[in-house]
Protein backbone atom coordinates (compact mmCIF):
# COMPACT_ATOMS: atom_id res chain seq x y z
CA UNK A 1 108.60 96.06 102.72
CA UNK A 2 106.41 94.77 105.81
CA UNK A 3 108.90 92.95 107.64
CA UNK A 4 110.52 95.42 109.78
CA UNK A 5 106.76 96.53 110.89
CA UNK A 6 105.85 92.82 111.27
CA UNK A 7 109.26 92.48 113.23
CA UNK A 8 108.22 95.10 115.32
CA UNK A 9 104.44 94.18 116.08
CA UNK A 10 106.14 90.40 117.31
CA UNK A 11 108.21 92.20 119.20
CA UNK A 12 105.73 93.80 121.28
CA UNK A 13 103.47 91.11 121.52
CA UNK A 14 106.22 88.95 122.82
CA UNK A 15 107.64 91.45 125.53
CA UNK A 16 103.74 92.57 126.46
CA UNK A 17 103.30 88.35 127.15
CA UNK A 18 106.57 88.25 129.04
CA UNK A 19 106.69 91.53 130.95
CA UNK A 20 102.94 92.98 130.29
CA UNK A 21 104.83 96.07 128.84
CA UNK A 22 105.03 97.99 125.57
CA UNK A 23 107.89 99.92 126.12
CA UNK A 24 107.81 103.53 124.59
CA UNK A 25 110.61 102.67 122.03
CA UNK A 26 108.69 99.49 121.05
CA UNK A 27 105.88 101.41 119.69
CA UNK A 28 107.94 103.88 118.12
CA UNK A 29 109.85 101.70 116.31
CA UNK A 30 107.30 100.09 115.02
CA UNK A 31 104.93 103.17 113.86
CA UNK A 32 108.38 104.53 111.98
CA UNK A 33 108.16 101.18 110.38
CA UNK A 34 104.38 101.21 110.49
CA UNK A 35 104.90 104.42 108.24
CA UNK A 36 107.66 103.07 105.96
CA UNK A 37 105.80 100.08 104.79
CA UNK A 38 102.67 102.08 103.83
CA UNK A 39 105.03 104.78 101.86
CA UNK A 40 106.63 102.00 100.06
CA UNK A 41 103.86 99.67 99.17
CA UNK A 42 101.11 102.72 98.74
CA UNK A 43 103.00 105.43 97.97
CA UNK A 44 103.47 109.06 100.09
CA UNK A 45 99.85 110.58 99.18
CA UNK A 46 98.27 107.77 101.54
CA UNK A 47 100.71 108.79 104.28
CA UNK A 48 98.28 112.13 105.36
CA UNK A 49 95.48 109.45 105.95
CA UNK A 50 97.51 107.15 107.61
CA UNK A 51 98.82 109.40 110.53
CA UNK A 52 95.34 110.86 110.68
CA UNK A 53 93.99 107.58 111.53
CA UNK A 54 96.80 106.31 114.12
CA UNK A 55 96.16 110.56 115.67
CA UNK A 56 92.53 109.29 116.70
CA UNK A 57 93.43 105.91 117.13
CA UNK A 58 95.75 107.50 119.70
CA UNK A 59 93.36 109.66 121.00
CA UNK A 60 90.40 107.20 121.50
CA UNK A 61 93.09 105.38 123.57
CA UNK A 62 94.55 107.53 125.81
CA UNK A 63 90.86 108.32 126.66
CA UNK A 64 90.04 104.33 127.30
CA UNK A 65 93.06 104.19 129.32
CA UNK A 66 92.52 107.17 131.35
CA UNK A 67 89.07 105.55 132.07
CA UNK A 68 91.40 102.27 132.94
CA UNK A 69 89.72 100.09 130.12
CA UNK A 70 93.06 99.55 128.42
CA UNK A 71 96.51 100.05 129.29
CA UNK A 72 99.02 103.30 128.08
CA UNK A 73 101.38 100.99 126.17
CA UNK A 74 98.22 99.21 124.53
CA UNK A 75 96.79 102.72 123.05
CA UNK A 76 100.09 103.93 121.64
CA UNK A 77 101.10 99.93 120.27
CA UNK A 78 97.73 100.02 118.91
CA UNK A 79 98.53 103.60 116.96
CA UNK A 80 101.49 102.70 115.46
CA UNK A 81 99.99 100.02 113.86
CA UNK A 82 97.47 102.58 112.97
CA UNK A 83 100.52 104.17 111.19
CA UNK A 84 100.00 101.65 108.55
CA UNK A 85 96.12 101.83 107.68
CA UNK A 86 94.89 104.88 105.88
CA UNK A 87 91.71 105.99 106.92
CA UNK A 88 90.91 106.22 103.28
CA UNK A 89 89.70 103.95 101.90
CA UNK A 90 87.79 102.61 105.31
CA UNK A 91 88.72 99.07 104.61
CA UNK A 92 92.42 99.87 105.98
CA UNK A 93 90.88 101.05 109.98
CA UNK A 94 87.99 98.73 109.75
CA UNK A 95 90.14 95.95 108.85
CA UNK A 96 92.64 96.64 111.67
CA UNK A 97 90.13 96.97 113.86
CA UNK A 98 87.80 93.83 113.39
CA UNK A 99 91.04 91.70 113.38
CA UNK A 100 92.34 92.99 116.11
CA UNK A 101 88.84 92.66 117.97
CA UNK A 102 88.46 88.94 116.79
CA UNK A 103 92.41 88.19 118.43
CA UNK A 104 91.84 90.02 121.11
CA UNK A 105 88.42 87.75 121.88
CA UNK A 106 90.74 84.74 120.65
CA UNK A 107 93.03 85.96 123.94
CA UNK A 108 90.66 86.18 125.98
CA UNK A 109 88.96 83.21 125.53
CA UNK A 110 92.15 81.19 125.34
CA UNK A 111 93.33 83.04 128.58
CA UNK A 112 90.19 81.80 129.88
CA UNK A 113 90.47 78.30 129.30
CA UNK A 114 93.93 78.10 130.14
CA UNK A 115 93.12 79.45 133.25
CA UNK A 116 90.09 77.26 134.19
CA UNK A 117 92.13 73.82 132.95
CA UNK A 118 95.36 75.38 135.40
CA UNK A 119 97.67 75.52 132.63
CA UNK A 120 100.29 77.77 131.35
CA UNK A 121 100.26 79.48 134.43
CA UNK A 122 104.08 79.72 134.64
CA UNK A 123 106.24 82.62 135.35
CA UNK A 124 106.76 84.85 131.70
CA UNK A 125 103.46 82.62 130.39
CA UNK A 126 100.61 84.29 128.73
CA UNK A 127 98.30 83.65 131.48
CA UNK A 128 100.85 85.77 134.49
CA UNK A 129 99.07 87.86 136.71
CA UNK A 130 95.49 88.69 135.64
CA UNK A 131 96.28 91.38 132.95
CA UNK A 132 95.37 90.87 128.79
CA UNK A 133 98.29 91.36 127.07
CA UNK A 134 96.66 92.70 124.04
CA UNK A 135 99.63 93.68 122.36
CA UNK A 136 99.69 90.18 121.10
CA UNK A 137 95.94 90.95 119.69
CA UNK A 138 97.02 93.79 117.81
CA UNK A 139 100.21 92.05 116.40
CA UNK A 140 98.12 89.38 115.63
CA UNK A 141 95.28 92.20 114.10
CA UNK A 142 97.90 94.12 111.99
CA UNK A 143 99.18 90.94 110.57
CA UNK A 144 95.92 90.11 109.77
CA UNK A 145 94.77 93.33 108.46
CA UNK A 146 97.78 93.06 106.10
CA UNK A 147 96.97 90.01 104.55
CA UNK A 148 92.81 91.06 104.06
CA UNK A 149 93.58 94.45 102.82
């Protein structure tokens, strides 16, 4: 009952690596699936919690984006796949958030390295322009968070 929300969550990662945007349909898609995976696999009482969590998920980043720490399409990508981890029990957040964390240090560090050896440097390549697309780091943390939860 995941695959539409893991459908989604490639989606975006692969349109934030070739355009470095999460278009507004993107992440509403995939919170609508987000939402219909949870329902179907947990049942409805876990839905409450769920959009709880991706409402401060949200919150938290439209403030880091305002502050310009992330980007607008990263904070509402990032609460849609919030759509799918209850905030009770804590393992659900926690889980998306580590994972997502560990990627998103994985990206960087592989942006890094990429960029100091002068490779994949090509036009719709990870490594375009200087921006982190971390919608691939929170595909890669809600796939992740599915599996460890």
């Amino acid at each position: 009952m995941w695959w539409p929300a893991l459908a989604c969550a490639a989606l975006g990662a692969w349109l934030d690596v070739t355009s470095r945007r999460l278009p507004n349909r993107v992440c509403a898609a995939f919170a609508i699936a987000a939402i219909f995976g949870l329902g179907a696999t947990q049942g409805a009482a876990l839905l409450p919690w769920a959009l709880l969590h991706a409402a401060a998920a949200l919150l938290v980043g439209m403030l880091l984006f305002r502050f310009g720490v992330i980007g607008g399409g990263d904070a509402k990508f990032y609460a849609a796949a919030a759509c799918a981890a209850p905030i009770i029990p804590a393992a659900g957040p926690l889980a998306l958030l580590g994972w997502t964390s560990v990627a998103g240090l994985v990206l960087l560090l592989v942006m890094m390295v990429g960029r100091r050896l002068g490779i994949l440097a090509g036009k719709g390549s990870l490594l375009k322009g200087w921006e982190v697309p971390y919608g691939v780091a929170i595909a890669a943390g809600f796939w992740l968070a599915l599996i460890s939860v």
